[in-house]
Protein backbone atom coordinates (compact mmCIF):
# COMPACT_ATOMS: atom_id res chain seq x y z
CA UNK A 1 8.91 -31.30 28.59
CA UNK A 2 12.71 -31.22 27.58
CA UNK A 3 13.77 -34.14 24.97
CA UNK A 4 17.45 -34.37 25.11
CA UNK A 5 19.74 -36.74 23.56
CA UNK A 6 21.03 -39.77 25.18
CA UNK A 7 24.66 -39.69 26.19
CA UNK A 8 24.82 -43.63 25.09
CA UNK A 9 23.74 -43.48 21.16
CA UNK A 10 22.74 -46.97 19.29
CA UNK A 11 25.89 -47.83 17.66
CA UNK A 12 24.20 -51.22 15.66
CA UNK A 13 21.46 -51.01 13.04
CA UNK A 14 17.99 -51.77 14.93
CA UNK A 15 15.19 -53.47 12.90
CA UNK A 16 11.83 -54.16 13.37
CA UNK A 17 12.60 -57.69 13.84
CA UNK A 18 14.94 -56.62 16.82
CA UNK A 19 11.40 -54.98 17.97
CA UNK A 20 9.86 -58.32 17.99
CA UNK A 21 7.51 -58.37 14.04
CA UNK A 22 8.58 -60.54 12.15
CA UNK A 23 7.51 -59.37 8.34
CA UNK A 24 8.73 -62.31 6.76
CA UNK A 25 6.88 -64.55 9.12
CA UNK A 26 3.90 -62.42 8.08
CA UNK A 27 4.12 -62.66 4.22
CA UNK A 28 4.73 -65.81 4.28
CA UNK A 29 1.63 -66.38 6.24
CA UNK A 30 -0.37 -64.55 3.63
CA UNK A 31 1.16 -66.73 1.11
CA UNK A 32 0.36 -69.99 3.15
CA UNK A 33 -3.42 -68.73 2.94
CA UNK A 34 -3.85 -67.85 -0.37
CA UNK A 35 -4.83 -71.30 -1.49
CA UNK A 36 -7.45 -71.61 1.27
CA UNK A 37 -9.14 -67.98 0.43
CA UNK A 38 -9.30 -69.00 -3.34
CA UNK A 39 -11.83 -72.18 -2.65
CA UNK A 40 -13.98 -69.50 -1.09
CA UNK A 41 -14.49 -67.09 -3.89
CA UNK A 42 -17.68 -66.49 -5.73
CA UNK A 43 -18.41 -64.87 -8.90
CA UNK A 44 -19.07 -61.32 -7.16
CA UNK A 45 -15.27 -61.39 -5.79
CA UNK A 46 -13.16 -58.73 -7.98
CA UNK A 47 -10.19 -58.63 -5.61
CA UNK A 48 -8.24 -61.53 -3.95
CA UNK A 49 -5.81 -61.37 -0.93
CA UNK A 50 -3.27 -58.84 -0.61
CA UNK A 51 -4.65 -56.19 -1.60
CA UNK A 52 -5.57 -52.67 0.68
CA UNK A 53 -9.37 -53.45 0.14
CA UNK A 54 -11.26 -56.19 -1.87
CA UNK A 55 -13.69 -55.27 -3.94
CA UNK A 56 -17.27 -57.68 -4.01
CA UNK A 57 -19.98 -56.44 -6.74
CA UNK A 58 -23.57 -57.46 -5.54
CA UNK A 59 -25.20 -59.84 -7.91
CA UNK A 60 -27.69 -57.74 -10.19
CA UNK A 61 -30.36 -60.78 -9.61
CA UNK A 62 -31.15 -58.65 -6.10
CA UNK A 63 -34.04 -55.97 -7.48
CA UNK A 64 -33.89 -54.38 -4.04
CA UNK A 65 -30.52 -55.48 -1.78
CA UNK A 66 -30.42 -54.62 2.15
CA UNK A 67 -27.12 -55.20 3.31
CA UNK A 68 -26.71 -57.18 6.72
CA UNK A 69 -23.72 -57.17 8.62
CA UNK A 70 -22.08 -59.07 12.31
CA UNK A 71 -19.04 -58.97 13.94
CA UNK A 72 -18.41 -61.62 16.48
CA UNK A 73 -15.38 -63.72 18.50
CA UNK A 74 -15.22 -67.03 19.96
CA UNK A 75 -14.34 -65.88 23.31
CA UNK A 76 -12.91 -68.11 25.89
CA UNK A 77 -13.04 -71.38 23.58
CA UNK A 78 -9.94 -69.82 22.57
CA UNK A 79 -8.27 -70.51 26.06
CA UNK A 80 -8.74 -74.00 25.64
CA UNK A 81 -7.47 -74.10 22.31
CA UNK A 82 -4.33 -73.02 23.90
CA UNK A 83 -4.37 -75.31 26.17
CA UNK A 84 -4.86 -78.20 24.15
CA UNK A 85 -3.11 -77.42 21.40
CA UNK A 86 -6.14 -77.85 18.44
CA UNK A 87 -6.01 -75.09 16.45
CA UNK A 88 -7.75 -76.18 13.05
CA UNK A 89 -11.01 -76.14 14.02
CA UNK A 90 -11.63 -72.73 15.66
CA UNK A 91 -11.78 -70.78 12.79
CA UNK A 92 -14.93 -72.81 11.61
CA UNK A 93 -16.29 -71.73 15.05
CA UNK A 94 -15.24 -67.50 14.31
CA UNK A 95 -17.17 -67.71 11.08
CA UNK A 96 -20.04 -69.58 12.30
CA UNK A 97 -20.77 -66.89 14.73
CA UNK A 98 -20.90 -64.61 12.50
CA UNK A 99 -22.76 -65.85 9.53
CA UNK A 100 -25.38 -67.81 11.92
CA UNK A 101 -26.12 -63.95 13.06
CA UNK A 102 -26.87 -62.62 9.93
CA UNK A 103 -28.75 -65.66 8.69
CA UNK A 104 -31.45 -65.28 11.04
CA UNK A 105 -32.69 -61.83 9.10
CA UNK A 106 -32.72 -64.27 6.24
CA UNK A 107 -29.29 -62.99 4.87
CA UNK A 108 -27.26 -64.60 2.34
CA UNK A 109 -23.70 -64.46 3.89
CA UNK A 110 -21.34 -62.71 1.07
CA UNK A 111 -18.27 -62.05 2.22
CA UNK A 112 -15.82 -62.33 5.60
CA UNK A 113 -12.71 -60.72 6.87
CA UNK A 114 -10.98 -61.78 10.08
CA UNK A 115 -8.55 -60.13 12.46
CA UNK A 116 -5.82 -62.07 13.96
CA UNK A 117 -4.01 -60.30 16.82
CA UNK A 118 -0.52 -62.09 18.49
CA UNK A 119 2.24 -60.76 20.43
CA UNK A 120 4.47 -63.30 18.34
CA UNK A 121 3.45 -64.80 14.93
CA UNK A 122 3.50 -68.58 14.87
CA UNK A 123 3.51 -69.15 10.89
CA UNK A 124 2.49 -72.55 11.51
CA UNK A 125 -0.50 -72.19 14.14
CA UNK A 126 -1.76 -69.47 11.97
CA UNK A 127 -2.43 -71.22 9.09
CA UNK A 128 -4.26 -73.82 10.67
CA UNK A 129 -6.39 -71.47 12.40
CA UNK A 130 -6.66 -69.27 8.95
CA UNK A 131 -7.25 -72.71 6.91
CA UNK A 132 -10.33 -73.21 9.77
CA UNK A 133 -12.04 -69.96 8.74
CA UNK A 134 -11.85 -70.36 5.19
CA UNK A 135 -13.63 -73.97 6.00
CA UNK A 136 -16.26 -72.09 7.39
CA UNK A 137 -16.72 -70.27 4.63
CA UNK A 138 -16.78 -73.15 2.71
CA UNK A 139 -19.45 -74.33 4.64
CA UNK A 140 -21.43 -71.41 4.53
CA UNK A 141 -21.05 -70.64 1.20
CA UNK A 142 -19.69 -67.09 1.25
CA UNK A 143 -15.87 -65.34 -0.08
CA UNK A 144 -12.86 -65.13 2.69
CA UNK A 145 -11.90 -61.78 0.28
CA UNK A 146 -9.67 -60.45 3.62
CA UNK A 147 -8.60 -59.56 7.27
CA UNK A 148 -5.59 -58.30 9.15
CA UNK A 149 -2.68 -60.28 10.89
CA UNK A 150 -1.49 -57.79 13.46
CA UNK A 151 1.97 -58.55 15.39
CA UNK A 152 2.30 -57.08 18.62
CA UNK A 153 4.97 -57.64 20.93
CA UNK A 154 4.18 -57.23 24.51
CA UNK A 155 0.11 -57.45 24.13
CA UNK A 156 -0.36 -61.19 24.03
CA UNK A 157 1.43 -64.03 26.55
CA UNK A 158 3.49 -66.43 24.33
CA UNK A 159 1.56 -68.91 22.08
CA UNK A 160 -1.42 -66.97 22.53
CA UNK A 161 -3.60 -64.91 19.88
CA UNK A 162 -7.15 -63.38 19.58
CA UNK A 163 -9.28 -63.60 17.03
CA UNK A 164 -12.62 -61.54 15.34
CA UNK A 165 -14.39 -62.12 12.45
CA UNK A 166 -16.85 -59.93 10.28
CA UNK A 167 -19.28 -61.15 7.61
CA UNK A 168 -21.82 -59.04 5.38
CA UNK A 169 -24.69 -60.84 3.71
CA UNK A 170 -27.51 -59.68 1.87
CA UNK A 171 -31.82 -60.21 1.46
CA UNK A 172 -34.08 -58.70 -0.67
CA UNK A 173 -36.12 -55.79 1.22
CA UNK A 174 -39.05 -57.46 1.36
CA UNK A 175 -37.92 -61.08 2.26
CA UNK A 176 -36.07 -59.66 5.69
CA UNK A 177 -36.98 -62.25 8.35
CA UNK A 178 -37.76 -59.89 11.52
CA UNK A 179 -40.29 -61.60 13.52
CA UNK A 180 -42.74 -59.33 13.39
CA UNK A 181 -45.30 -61.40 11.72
CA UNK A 182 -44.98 -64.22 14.90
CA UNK A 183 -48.93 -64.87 16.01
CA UNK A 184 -50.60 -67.25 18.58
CA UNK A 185 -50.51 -70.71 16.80
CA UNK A 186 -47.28 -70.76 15.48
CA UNK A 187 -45.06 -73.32 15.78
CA UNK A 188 -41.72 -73.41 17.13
CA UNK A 189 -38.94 -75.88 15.74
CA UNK A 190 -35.40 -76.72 17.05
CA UNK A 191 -32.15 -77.39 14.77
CA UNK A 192 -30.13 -79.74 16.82
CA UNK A 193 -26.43 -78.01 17.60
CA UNK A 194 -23.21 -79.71 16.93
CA UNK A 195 -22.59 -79.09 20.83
CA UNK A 196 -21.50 -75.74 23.03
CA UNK A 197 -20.69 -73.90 19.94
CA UNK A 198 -18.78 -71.09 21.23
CA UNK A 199 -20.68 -70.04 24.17
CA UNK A 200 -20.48 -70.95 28.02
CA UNK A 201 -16.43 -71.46 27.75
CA UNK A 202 -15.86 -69.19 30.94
CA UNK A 203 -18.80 -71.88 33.05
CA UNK A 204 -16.79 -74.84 30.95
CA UNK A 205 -13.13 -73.95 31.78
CA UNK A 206 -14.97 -73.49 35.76
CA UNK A 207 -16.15 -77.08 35.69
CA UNK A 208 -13.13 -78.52 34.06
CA UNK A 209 -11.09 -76.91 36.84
CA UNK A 210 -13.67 -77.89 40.02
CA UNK A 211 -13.78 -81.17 39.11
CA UNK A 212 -10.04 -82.02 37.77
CA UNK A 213 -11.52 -83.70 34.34
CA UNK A 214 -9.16 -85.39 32.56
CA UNK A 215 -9.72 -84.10 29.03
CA UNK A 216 -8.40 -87.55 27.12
CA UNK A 217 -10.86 -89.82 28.81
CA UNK A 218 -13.35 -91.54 26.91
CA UNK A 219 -16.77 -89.58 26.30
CA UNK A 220 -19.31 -90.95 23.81
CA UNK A 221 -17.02 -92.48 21.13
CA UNK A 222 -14.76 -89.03 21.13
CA UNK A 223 -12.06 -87.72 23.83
CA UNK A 224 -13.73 -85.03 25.91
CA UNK A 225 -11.27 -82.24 24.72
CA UNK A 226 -12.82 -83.45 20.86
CA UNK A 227 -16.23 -83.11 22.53
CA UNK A 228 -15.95 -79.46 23.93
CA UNK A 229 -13.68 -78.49 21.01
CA UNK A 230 -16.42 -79.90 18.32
CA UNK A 231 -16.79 -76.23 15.48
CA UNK A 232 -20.00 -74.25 15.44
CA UNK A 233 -22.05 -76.27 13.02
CA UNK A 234 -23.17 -73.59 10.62
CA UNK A 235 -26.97 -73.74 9.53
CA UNK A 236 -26.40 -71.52 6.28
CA UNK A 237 -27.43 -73.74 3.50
CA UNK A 238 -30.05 -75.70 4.94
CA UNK A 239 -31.83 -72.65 6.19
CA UNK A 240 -31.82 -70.28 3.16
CA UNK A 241 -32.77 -73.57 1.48
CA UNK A 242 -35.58 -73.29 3.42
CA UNK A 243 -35.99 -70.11 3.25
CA UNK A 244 -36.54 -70.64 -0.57
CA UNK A 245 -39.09 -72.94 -0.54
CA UNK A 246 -41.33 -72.07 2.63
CA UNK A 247 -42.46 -68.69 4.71
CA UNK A 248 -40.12 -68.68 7.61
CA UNK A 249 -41.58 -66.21 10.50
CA UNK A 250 -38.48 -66.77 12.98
CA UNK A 251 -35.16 -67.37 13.04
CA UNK A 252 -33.60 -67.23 16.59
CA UNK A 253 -29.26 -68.17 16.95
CA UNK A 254 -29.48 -69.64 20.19
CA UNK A 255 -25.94 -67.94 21.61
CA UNK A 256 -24.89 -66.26 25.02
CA UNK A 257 -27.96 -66.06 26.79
CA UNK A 258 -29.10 -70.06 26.30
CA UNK A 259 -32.69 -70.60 24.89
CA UNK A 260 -34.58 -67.54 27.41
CA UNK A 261 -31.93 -65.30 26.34
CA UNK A 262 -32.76 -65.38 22.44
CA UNK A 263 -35.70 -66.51 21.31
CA UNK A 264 -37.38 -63.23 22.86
CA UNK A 265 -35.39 -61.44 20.81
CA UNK A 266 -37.47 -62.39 18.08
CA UNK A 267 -40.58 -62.18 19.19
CA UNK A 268 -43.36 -59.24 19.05
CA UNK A 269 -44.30 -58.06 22.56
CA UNK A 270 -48.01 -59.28 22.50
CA UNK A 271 -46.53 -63.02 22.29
CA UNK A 272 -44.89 -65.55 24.25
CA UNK A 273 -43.11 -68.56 23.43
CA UNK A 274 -43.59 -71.94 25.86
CA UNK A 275 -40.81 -74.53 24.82
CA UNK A 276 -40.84 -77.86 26.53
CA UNK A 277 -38.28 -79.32 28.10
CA UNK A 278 -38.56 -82.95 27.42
CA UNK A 279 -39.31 -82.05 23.38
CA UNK A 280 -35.87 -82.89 22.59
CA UNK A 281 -32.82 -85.50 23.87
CA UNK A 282 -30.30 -83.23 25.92
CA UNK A 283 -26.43 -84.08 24.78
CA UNK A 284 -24.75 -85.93 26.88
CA UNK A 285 -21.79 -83.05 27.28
CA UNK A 286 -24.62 -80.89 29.05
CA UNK A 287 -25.84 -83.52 31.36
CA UNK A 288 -22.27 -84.14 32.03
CA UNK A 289 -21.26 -80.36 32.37
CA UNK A 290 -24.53 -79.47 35.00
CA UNK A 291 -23.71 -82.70 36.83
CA UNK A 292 -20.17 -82.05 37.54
CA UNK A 293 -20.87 -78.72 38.22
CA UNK A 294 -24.12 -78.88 39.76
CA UNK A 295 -25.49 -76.07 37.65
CA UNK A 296 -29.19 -75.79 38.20
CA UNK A 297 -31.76 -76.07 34.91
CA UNK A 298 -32.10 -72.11 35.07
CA UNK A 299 -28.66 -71.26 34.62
CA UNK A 300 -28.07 -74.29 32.23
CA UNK A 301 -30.86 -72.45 29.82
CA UNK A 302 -29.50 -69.28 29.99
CA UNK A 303 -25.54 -69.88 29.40
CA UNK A 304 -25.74 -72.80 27.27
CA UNK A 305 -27.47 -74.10 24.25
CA UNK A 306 -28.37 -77.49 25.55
CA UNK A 307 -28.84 -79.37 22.31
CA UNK A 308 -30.30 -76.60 20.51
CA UNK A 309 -27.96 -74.05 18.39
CA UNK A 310 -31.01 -72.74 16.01
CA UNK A 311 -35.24 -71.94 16.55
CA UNK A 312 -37.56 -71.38 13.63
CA UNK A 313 -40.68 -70.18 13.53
CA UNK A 314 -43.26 -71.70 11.30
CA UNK A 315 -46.92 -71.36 10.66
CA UNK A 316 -48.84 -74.44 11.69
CA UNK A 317 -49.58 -75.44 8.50
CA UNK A 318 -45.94 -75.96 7.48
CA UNK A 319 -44.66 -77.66 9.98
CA UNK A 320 -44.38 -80.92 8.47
CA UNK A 321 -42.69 -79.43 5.13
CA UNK A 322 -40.52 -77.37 6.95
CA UNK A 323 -39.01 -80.79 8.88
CA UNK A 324 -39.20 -82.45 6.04
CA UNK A 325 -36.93 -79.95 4.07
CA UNK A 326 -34.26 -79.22 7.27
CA UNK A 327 -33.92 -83.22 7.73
CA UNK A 328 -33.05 -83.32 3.50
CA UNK A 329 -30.59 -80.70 3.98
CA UNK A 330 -28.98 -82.90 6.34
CA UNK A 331 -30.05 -81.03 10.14
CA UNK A 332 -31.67 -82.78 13.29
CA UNK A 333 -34.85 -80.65 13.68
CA UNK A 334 -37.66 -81.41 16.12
CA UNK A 335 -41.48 -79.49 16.99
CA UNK A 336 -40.15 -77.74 20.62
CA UNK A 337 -42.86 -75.51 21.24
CA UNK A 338 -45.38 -73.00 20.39
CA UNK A 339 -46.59 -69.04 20.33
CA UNK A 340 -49.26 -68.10 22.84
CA UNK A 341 -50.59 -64.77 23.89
CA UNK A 342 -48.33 -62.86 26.54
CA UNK A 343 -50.07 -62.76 29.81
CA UNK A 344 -49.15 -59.19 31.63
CA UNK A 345 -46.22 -59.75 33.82
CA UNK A 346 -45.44 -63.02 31.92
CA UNK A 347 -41.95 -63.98 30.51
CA UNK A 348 -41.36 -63.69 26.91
CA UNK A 349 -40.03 -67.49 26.80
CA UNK A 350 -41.24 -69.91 29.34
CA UNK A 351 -39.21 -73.43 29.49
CA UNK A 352 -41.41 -75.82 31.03
């Protein structure tokens, strides 16, 4: 290939503003943030924003750390966002996903980065959405020590951005929460959820369209756009606050794949988990969502959460503790079901 040099020479001074990044616009983003990261920090935290890599030293209380990590998004939920214009809330939803993840192997959630990706930066919607995650990790309890705002002209329509998130917790070795000690007998407990979390977005953007909802109508006390755009609710504290006091068996993050999706993930092969149905009051937003889209009770359990955004396991014996403890911590916790011996041929989760 022959490179030769254009007859028609730039006479003007190009910049990379000219290209479409705006730098400004991005430092003063990162000083719009810095506030919002410092609330976050914990002891461990030897670096704060700005830097090429933050430093976190792990608390010499641990006598034998495992590091757990999760990456995660908040996938089409971010569509509507657009749409309606909220942007301060998603970033509670970016970090939930990822710190509810890493909680259910009994993880303490340390520390979380975040990527922001636009085609144009929008100082101003940024630093709601960046103000969002460092709520969330408020909420959960862990350091927003860093992340990456990357401006790219021509990748992303106007007004639009994508987000990712990454959090890294830690457990002690022998306090991992893996399942494997699940038996006939055990009980199984549901944490209510705050409502579709960040899953089933593509089914709820379908239904939206089919039925031509108007998003600003009245639905239980709250506009519906306020009802599907409700954050995550992130189960951190009440759940290692549990975790303190009582032998959790189980934790299952009930995300994409609904109830039958995840709790077999959590389970040993020689068991089976029957949850039931009626156990617990369905939200009104998923009675509303499989009526207007006539979504059967099959593909409602495996796309969406129905009321349910977390499952413990628990020993028989602790059951009443264990609900005693969530409902102090301030969660909505009921007995859903039970552990029975898997039948060959049988499901690993039967709803019934």
């Amino acid at each position: 290939m022959t490179i030769t040099r254009s007859d028609h020479p730039q006479t003007t001074s190009l910049s990379y503003r000219d290209a479409g990044v705006d730098i400004n616009a991005g430092d003063q983003l990162v000083e719009n943030i810095k506030p919002f990261a410092a609330r976050t920090l914990r002891p461990e935290v030897l670096t704060g924003i700005g830097g090429f890599g933050a430093l976190f030293e792990i608390s010499r209380h641990y006598q034998h750390p495992v590091l757990v990590s999760g990456t995660d998004g908040v996938g089409t939920k971010l569509k509507l966002a657009f749409q309606l214009d909220q942007h301060d809330n998603i970033g509670i939803d970016l970090v939930a996903m990822s710190v509810n993840d890493i909680l259910v192997q009994g993880a303490e959630p340390l520390f979380f980065l975040d990527y922001f990706a636009c085609g144009k930066l929008q100082v101003d919607t940024a630093t709601k959405v960046i103000r969002g995650i460092a709520r969330g990790c408020e909420l959960a309890g862990c350091a927003l020590i860093g992340g990456e705002t990357a401006e790219m002209p021509g990748m992303y329509p106007a007004d639009e951005y994508d987000l990712a998130g990454f959090a890294v917790g830690v457990v002690e070795k022998e306090r991992i929460i893996s399942g494997a000690t699940i038996q006939e007998g055990d009980i199984v407990l549901g944490l209510a959820s705050s409502g579709a979390h960040s899953n089933g977005y593509s089914l709820i953007r379908k239904i939206i369209d089919h039925c031509s909802a108007d998003l600003s109508m009245d639905f239980d006390g709250k506009t519906l756009a306020d009802t599907i755009m409700t954050p995550t609710h992130i189960y951190v504290k009440s759940l290692l606050a549990l975790i303190k006091q009582l032998p959790v068996k189980g934790l299952a993050h009930i995300t994409g794949g609904g109830m039958t999706g995840n709790v077999p993930r959590i389970l040993p092969d020689a068991v089976t988990a029957t949850l039931h149905r009626d156990a617990w009051p369905v939200p009104p937003l998923f009675q509303w969502l499989q009526r207007q889209g006539n979504v059967s009770d099959e593909e409602m359990a495996r796309v969406f959460n129905c009321g349910i955004g977390m499952v413990v396991v628990i020993a028989p014996e602790h059951v009443g503790n264990t609900l005693n403890i969530l409902r102090n911590e301030g969660e909505t916790a009921w007995e859903i079901g039970e552990i029975g011996i898997r039948l060959p041929g049988q499901a690993a989760t039967l709803l019934v």
